[in-house]
C-alpha atoms as a PDB file:
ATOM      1  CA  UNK A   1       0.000   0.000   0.000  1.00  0.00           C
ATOM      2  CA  UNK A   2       1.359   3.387  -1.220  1.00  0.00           C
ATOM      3  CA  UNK A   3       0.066   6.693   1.204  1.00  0.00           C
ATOM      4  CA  UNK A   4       0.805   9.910  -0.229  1.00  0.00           C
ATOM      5  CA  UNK A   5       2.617  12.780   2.012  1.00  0.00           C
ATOM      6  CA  UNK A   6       3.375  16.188   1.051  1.00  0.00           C
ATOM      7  CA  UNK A   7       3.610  20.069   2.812  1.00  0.00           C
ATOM      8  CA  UNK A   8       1.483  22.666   1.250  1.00  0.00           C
ATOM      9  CA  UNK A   9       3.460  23.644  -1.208  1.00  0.00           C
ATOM     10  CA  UNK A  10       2.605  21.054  -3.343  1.00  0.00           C
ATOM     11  CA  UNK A  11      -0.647  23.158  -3.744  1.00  0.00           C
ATOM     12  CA  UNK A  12      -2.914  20.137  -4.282  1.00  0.00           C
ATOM     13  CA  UNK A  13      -6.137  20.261  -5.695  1.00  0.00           C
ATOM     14  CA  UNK A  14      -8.651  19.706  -3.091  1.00  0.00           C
ATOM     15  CA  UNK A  15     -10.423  16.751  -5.142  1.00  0.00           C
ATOM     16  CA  UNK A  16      -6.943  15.136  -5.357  1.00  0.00           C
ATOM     17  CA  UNK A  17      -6.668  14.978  -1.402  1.00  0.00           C
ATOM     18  CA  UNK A  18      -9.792  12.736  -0.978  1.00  0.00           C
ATOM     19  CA  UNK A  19      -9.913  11.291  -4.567  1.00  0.00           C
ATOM     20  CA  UNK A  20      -6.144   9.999  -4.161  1.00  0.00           C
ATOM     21  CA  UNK A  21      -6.091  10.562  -0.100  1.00  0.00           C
ATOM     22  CA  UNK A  22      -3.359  12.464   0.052  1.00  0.00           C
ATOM     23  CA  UNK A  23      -2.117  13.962   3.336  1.00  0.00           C
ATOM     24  CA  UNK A  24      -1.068  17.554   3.015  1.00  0.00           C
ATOM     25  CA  UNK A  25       0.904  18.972   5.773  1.00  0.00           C
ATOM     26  CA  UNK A  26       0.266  22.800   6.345  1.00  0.00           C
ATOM     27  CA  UNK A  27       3.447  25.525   5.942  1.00  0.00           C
ATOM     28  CA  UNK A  28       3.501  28.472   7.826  1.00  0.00           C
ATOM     29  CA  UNK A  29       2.512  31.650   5.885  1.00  0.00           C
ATOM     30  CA  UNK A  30       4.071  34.765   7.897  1.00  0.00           C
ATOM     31  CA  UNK A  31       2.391  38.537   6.811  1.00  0.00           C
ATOM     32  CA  UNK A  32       4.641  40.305   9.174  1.00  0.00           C
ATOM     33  CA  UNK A  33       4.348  39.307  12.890  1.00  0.00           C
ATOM     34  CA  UNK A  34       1.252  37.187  12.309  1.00  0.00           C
ATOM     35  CA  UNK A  35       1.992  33.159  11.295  1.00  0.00           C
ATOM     36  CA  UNK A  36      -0.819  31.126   9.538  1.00  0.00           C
ATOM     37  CA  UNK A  37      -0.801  27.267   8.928  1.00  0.00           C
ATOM     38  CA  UNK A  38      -2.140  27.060   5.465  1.00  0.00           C
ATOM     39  CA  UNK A  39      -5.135  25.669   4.766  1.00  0.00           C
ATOM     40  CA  UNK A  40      -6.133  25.542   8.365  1.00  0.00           C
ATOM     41  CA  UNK A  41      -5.866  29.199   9.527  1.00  0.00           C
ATOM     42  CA  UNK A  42      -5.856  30.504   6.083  1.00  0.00           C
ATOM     43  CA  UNK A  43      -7.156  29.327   2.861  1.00  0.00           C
ATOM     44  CA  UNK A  44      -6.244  30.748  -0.482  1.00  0.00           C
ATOM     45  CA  UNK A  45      -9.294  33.386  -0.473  1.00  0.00           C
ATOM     46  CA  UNK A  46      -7.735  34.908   2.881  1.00  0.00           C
ATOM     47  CA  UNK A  47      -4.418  34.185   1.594  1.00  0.00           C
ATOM     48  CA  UNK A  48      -4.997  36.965  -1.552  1.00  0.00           C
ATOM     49  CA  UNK A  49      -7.264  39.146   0.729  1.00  0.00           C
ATOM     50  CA  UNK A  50      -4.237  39.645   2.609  1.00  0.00           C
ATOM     51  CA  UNK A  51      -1.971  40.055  -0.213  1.00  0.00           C
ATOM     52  CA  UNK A  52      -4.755  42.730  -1.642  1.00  0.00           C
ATOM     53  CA  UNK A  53      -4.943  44.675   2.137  1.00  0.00           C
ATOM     54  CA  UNK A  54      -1.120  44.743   3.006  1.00  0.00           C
ATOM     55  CA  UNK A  55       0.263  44.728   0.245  1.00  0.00           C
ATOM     56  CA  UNK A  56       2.917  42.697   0.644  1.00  0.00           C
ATOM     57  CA  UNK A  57       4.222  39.221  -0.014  1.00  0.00           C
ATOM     58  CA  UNK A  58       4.604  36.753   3.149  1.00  0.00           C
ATOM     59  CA  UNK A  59       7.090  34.490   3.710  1.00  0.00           C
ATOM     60  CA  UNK A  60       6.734  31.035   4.042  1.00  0.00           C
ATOM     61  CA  UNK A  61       8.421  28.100   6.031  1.00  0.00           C
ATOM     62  CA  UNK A  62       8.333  24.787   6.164  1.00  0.00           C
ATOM     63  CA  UNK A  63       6.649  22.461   8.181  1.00  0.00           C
ATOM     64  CA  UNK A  64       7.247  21.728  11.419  1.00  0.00           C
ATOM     65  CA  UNK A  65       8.652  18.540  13.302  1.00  0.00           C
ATOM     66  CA  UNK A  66       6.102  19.697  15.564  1.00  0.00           C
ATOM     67  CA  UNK A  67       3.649  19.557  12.617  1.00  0.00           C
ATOM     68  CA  UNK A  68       5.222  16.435  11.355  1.00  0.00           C
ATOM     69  CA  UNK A  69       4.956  14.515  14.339  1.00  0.00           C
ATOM     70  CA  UNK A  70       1.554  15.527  14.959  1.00  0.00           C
ATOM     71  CA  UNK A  71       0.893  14.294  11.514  1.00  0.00           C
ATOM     72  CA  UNK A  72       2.414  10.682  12.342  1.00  0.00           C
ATOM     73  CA  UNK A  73       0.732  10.173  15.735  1.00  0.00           C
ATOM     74  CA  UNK A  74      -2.695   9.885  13.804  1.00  0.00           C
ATOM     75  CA  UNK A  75      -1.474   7.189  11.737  1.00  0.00           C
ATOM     76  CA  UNK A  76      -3.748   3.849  12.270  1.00  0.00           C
ATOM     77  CA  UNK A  77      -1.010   1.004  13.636  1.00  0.00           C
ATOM     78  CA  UNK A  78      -1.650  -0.988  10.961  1.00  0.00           C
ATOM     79  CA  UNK A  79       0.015   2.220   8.556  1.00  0.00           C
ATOM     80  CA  UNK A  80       2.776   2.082  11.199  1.00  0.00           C
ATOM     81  CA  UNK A  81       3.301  -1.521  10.474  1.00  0.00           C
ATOM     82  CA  UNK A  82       3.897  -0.627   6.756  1.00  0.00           C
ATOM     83  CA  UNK A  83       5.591   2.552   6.970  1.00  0.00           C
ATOM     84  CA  UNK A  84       8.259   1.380   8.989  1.00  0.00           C
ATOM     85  CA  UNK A  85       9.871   5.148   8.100  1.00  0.00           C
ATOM     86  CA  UNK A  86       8.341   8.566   6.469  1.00  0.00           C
ATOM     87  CA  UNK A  87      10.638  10.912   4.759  1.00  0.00           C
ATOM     88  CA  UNK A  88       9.133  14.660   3.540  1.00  0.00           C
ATOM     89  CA  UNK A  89      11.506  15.937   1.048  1.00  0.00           C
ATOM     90  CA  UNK A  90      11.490  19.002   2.571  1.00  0.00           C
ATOM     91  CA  UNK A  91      12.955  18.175   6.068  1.00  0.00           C
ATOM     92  CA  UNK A  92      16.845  17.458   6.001  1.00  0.00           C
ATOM     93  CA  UNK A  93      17.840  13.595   6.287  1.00  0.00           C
ATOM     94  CA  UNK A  94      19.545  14.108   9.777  1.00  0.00           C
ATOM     95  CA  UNK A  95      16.213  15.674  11.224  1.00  0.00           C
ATOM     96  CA  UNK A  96      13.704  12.629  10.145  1.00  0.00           C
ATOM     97  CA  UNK A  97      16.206   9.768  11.364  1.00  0.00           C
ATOM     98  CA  UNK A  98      15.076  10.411  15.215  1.00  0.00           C
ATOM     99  CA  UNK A  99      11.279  10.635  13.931  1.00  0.00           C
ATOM    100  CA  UNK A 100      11.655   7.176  12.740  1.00  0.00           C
ATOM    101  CA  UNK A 101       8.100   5.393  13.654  1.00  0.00           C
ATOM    102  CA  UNK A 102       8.063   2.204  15.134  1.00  0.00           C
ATOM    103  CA  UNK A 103       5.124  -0.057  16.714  1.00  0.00           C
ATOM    104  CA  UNK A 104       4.792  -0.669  20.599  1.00  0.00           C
END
């Protein structure tokens, strides 16, 4: 079985994620002081409203471990049983070995 990870920057269509069940894990979208996880705090019509009111392009970050982790821990144990590992190209290779999921 073949489960489908990716962070928000992959931009998937929203028919994909339940079509294809795709996980998407949220970035953080920063206008200024104020941090938004995408697609939970902010979707794409507040995303350009804010664009349109300050007039200025946010930064983004990656994901979180935090995020990541929080991902992982909803995981059935059956997925943990066949995803003895998950790797997000977007974390560094040194960060994900300690996240490495095994069963109790």
């Amino acid at each position: 079985m073949l489960r489908i990870v990716t962070d928000g920057a992959a931009d998937i269509l929203p028919q994909w994620k339940s079509e294809y069940g795709i996980d998407v894990i949220p970035v953080n979208i920063m206008f200024g002081e104020k941090s938004y996880l995408q697609g939970v705090e902010l979707d794409n019509e507040g995303f350009y409203k804010l664009v349109d009111e300050t007039k200025r392009i946010p930064k983004t970050s990656q994901p979180t471990l935090t995020s990541l982790w929080s991902f992982t821990v909803r995981l059935p144990r059956s997925a943990i049983r066949f995803y003895p590992f998950m790797s997000l190209p977007s974390f560094p290779a040194h960060m994900l070995r300690r996240w490495r999921l095994r069963p109790k």
